[in-house]
PDB file of N, CA and C in Angstrom:
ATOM      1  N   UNK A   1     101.600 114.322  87.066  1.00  0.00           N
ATOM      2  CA  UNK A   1     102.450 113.592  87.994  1.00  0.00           C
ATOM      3  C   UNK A   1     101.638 112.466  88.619  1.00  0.00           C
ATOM      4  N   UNK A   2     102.362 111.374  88.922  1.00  0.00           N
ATOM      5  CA  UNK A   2     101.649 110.271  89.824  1.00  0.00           C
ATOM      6  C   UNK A   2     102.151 110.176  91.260  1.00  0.00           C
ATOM      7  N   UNK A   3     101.010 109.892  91.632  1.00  0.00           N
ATOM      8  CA  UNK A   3     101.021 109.858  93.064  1.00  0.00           C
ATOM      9  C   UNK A   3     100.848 108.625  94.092  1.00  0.00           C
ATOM     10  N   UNK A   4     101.377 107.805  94.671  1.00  0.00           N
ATOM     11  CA  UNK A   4     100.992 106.848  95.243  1.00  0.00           C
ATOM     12  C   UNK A   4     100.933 106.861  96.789  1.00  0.00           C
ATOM     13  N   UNK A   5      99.688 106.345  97.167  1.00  0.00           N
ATOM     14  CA  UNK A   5      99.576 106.194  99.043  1.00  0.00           C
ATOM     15  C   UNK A   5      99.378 104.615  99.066  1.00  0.00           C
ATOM     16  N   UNK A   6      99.980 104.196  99.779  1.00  0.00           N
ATOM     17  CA  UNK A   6     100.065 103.033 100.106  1.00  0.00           C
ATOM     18  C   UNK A   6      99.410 102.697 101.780  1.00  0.00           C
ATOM     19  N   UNK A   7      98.287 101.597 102.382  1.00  0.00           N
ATOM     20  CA  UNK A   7      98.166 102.253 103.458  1.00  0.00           C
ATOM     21  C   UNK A   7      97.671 100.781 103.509  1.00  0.00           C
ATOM     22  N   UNK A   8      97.474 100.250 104.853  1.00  0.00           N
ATOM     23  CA  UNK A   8      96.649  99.114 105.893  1.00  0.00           C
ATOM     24  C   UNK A   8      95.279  99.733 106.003  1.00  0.00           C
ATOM     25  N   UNK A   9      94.769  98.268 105.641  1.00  0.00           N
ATOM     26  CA  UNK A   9      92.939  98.554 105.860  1.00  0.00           C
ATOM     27  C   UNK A   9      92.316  97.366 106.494  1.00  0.00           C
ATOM     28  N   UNK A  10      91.538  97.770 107.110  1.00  0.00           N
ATOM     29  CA  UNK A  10      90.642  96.332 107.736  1.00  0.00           C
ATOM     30  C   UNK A  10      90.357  95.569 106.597  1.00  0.00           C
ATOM     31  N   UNK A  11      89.313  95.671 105.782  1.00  0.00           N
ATOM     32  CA  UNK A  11      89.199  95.114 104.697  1.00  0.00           C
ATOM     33  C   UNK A  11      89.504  95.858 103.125  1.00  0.00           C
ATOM     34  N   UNK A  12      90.063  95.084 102.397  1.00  0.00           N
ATOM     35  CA  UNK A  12      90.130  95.195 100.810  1.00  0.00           C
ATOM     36  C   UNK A  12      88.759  95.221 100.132  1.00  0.00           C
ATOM     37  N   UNK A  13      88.006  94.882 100.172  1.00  0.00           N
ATOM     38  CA  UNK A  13      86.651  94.757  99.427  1.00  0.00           C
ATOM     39  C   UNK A  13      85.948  96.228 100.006  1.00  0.00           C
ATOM     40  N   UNK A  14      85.936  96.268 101.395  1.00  0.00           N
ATOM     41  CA  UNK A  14      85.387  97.671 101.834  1.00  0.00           C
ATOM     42  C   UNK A  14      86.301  99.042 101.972  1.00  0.00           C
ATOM     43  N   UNK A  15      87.391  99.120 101.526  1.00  0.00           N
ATOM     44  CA  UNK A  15      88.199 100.092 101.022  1.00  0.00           C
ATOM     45  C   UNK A  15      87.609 100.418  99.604  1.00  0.00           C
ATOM     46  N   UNK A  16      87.424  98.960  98.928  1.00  0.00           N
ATOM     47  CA  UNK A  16      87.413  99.378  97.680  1.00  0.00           C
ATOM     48  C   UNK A  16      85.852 100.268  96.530  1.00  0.00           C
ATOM     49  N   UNK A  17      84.965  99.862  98.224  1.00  0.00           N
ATOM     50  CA  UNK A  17      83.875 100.612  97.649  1.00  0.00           C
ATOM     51  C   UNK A  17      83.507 102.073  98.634  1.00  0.00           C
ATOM     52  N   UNK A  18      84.546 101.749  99.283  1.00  0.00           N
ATOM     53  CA  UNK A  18      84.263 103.357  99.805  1.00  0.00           C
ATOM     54  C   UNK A  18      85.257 104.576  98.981  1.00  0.00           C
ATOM     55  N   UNK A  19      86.612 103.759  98.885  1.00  0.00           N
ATOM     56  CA  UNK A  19      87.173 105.004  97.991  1.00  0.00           C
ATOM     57  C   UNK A  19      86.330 104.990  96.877  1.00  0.00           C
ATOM     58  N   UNK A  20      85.803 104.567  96.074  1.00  0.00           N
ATOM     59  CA  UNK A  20      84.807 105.073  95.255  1.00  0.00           C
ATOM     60  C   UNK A  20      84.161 106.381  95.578  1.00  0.00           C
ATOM     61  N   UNK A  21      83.741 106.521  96.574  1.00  0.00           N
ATOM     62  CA  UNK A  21      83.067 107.968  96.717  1.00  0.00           C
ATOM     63  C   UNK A  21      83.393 108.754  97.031  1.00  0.00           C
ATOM     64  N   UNK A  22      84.937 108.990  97.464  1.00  0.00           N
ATOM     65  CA  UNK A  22      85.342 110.475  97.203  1.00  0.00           C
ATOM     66  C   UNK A  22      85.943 111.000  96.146  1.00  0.00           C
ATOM     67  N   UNK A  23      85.065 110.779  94.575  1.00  0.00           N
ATOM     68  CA  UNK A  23      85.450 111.620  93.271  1.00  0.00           C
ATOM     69  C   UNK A  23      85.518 112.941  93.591  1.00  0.00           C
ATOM     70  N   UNK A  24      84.953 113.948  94.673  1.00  0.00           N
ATOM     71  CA  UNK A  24      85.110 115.043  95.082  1.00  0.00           C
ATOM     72  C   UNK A  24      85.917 115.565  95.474  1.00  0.00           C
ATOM     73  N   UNK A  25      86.684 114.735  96.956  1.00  0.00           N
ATOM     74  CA  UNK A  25      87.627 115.049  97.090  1.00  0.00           C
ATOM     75  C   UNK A  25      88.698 114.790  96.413  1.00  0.00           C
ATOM     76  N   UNK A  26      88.578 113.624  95.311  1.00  0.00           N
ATOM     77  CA  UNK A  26      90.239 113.471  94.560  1.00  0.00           C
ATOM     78  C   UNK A  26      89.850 114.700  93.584  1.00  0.00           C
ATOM     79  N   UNK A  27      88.910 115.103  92.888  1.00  0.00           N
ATOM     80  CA  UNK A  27      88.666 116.107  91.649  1.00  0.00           C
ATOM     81  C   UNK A  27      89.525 117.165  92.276  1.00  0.00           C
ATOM     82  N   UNK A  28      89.113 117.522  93.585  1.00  0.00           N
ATOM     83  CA  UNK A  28      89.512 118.925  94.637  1.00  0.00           C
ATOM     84  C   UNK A  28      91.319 118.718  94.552  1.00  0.00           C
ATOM     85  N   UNK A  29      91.611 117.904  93.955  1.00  0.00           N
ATOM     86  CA  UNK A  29      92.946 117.648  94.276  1.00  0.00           C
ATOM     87  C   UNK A  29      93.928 117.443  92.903  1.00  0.00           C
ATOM     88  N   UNK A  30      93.036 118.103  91.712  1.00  0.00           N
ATOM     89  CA  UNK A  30      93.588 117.527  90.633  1.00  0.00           C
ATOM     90  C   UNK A  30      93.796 116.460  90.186  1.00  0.00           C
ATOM     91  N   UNK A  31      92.935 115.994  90.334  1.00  0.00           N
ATOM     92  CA  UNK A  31      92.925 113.842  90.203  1.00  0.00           C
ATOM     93  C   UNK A  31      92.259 113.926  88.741  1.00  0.00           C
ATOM     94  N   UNK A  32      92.764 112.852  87.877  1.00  0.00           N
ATOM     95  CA  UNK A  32      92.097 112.777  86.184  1.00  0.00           C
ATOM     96  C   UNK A  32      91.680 111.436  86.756  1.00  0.00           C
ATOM     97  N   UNK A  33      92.382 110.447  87.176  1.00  0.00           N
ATOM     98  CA  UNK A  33      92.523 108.970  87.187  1.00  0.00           C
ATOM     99  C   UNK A  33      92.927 108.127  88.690  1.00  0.00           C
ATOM    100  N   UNK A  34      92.473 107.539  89.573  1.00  0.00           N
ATOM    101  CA  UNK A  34      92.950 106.896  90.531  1.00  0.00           C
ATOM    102  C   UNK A  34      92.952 105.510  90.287  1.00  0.00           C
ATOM    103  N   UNK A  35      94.461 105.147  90.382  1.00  0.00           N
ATOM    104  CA  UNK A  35      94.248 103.376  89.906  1.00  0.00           C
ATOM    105  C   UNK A  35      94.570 102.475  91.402  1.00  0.00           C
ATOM    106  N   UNK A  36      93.919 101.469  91.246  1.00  0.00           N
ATOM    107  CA  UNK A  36      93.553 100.620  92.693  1.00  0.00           C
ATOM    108  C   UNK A  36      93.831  99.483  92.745  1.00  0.00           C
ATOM    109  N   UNK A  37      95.068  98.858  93.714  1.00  0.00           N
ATOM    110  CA  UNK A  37      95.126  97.506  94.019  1.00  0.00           C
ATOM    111  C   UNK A  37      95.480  97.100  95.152  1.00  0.00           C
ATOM    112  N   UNK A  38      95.866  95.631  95.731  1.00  0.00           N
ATOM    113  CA  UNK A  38      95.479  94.809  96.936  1.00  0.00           C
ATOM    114  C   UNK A  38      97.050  94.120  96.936  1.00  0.00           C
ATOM    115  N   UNK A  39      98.036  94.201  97.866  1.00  0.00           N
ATOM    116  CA  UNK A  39      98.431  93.460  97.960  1.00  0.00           C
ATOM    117  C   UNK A  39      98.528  91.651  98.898  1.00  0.00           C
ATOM    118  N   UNK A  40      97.653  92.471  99.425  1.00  0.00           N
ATOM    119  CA  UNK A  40      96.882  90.897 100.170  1.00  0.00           C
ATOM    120  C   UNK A  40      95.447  91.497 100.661  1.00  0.00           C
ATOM    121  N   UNK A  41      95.487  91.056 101.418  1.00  0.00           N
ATOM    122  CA  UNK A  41      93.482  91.459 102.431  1.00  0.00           C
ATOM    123  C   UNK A  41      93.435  92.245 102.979  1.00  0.00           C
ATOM    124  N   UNK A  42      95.462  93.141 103.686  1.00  0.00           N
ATOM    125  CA  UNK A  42      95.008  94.242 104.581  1.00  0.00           C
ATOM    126  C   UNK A  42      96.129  95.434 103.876  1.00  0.00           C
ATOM    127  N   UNK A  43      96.647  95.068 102.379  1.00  0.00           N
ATOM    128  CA  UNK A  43      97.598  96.117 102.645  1.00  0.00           C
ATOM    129  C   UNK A  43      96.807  96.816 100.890  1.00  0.00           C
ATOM    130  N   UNK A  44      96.755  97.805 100.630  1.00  0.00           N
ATOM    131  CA  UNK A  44      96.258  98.517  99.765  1.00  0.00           C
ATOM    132  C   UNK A  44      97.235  99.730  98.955  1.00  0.00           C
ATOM    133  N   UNK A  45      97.131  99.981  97.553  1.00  0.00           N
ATOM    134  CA  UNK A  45      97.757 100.644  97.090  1.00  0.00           C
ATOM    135  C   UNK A  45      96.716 101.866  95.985  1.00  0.00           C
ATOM    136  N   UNK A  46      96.588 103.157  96.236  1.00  0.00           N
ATOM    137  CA  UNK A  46      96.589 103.935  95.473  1.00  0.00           C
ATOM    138  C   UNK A  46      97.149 104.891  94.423  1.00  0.00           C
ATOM    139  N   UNK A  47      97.706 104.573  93.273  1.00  0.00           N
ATOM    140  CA  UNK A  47      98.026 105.358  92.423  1.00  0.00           C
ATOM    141  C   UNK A  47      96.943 106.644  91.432  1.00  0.00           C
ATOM    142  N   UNK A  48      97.411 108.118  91.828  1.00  0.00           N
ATOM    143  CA  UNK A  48      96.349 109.003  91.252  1.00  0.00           C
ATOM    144  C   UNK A  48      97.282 109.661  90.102  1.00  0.00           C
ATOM    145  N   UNK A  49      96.807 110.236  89.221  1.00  0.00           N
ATOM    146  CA  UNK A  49      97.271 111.255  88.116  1.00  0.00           C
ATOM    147  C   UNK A  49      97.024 112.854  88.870  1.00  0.00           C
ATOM    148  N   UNK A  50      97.652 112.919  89.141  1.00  0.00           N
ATOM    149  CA  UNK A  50      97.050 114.546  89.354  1.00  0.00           C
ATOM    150  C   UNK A  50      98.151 115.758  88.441  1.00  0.00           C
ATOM    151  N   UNK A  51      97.311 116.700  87.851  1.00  0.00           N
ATOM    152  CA  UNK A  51      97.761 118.198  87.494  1.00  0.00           C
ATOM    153  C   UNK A  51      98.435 118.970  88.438  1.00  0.00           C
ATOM    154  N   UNK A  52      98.110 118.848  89.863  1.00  0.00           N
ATOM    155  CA  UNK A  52      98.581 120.054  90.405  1.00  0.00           C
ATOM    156  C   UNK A  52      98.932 119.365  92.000  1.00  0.00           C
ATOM    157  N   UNK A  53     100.258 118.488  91.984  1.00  0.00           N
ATOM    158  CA  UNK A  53     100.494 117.834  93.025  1.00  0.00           C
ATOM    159  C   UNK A  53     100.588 118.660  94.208  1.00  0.00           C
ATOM    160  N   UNK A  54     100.973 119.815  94.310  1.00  0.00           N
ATOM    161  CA  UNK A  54     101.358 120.528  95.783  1.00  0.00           C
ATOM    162  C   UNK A  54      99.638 120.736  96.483  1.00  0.00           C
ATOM    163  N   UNK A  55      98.876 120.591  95.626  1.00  0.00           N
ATOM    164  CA  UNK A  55      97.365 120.735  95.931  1.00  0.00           C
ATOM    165  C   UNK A  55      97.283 119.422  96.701  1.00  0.00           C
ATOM    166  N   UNK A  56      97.420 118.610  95.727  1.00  0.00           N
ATOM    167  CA  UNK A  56      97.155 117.231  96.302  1.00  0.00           C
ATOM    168  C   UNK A  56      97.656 116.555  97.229  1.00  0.00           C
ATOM    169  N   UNK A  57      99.151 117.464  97.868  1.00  0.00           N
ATOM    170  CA  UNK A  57      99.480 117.327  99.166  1.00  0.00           C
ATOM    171  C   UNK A  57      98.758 117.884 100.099  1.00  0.00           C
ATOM    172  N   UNK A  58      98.411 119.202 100.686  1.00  0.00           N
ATOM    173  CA  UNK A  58      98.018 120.060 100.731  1.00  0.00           C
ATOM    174  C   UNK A  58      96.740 119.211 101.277  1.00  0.00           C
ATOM    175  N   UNK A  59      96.227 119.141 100.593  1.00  0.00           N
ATOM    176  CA  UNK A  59      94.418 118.203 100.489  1.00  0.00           C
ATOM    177  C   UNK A  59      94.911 117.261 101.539  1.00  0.00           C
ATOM    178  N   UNK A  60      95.722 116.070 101.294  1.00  0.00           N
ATOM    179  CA  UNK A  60      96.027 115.072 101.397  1.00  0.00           C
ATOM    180  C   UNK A  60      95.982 115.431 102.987  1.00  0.00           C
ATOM    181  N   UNK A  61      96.601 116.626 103.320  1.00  0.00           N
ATOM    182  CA  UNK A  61      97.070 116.440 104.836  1.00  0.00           C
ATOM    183  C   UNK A  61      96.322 117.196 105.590  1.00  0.00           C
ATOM    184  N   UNK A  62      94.748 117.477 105.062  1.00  0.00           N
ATOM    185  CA  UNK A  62      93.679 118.419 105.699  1.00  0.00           C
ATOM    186  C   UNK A  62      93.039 117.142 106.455  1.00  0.00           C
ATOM    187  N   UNK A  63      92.612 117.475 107.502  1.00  0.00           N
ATOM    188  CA  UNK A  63      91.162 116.571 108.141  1.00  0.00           C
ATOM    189  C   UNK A  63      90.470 116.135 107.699  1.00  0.00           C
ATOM    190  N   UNK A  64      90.220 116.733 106.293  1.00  0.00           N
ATOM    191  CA  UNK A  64      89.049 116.346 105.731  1.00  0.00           C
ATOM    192  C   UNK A  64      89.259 114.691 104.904  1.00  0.00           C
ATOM    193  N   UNK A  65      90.706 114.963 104.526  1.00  0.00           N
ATOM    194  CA  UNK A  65      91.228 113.770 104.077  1.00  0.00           C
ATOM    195  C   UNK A  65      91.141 112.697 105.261  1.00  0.00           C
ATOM    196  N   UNK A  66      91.423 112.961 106.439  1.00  0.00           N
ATOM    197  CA  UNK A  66      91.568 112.097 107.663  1.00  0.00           C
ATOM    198  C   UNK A  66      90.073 111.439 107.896  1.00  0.00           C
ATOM    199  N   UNK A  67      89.178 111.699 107.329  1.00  0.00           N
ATOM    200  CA  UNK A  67      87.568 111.155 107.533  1.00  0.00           C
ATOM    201  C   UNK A  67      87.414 110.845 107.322  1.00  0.00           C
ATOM    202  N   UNK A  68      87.609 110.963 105.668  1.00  0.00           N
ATOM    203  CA  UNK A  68      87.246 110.472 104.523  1.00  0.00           C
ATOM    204  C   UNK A  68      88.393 108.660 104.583  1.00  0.00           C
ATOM    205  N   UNK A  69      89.622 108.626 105.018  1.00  0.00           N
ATOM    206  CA  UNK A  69      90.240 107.493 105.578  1.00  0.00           C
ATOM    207  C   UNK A  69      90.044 106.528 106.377  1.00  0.00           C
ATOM    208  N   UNK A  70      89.245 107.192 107.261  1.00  0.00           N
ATOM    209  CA  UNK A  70      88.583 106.612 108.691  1.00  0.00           C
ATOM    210  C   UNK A  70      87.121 106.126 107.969  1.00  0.00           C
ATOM    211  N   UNK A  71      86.308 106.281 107.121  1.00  0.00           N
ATOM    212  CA  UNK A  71      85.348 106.045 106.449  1.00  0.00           C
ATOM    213  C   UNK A  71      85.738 104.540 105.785  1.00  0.00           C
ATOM    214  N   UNK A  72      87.394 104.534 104.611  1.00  0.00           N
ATOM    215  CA  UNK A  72      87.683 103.653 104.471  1.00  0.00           C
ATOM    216  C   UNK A  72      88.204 102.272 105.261  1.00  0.00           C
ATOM    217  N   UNK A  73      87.891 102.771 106.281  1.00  0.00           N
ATOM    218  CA  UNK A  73      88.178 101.826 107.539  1.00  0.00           C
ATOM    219  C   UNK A  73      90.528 101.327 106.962  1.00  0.00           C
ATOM    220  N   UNK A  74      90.809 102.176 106.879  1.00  0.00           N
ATOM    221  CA  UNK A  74      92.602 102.708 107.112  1.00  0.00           C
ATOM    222  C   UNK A  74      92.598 102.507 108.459  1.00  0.00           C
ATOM    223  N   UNK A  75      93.718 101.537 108.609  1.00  0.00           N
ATOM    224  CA  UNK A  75      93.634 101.731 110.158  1.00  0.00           C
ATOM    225  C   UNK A  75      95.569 101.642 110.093  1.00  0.00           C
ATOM    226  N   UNK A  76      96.316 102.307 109.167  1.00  0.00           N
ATOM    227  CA  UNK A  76      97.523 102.724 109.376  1.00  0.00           C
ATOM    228  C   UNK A  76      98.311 102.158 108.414  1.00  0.00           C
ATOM    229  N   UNK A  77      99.951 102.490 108.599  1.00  0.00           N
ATOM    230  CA  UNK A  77     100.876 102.130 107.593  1.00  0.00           C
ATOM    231  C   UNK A  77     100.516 103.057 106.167  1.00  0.00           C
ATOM    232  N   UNK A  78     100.205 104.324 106.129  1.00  0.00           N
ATOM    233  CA  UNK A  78      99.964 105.181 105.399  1.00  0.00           C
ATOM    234  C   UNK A  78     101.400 105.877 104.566  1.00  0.00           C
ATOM    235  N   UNK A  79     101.532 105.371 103.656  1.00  0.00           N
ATOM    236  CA  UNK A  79     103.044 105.941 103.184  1.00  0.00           C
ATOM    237  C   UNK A  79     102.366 107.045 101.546  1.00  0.00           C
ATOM    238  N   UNK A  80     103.232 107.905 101.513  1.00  0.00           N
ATOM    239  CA  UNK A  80     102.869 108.503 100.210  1.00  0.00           C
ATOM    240  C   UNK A  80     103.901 108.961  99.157  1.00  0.00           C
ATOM    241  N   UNK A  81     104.374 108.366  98.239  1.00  0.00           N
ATOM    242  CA  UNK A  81     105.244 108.386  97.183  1.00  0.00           C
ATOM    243  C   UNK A  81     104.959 109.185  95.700  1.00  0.00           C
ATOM    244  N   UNK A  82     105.475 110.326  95.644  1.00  0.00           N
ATOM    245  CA  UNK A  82     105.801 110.882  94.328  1.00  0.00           C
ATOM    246  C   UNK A  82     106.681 110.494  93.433  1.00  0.00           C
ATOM    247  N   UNK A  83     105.990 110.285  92.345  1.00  0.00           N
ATOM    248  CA  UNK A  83     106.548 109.447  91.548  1.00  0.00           C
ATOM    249  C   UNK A  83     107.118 110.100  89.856  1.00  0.00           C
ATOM    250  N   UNK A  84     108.259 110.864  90.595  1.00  0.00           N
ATOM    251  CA  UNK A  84     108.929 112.300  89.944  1.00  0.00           C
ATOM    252  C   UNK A  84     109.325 111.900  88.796  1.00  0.00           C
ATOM    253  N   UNK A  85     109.768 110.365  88.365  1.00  0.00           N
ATOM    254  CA  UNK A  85     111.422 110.293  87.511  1.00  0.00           C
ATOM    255  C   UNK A  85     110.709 108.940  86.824  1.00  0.00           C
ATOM    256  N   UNK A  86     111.243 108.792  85.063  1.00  0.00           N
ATOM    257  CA  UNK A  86     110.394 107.914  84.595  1.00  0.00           C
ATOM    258  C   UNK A  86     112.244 107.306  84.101  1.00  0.00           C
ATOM    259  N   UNK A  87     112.098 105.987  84.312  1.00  0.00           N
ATOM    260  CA  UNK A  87     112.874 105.276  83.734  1.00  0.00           C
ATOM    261  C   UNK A  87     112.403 104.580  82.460  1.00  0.00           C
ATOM    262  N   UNK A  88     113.221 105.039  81.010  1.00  0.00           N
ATOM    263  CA  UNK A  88     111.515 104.268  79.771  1.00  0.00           C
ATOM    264  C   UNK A  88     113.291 103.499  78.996  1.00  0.00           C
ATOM    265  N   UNK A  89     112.549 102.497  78.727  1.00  0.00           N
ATOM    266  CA  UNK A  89     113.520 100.945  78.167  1.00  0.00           C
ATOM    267  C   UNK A  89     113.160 101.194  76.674  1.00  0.00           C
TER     268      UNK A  89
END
């Protein structure tokens, strides 16, 4: 299943090298793949693959996740979208 958080960050460049280092906590969460983009300088998008989404909620809404956010300098507009249903053309 894919997973997307969408969230406000101080900076794009320093989001983008701090989520780098929690391969631990996304692994802890059933993560194969996290894909990463910018829609301008403060708004950010994460798409993950995960095996075992109720984990990856679960995770998602521990403290530990909340640090690891605050690390990425997130400073709000945190939305999170399951992405259940495939429309294929």
């Amino acid at each position: 299943m894919l997973i997307a958080i969408r969230a406000e960050v101080e900076s794009v460049d320093h989001w983008r090298e701090k989520f780098k280092t929690h391969a631990d906590l996304f692994k802890s969460q059933g993560v194969s793949f996290a894909y990463m983009g910018a829609a301008n300088d403060k708004t950010v998008i994460s798409v993950f693959e995960t095996n075992n989404p109720d984990e990856f909620v679960r995770i998602f809404n521990d403290p530990a996740t909340a640090e690891a956010m605050s690390q990425d300098k997130i400073t709000g507009g945190v939305e999170m979208f399951l992405l259940d249903e495939i429309f294929k053309l």
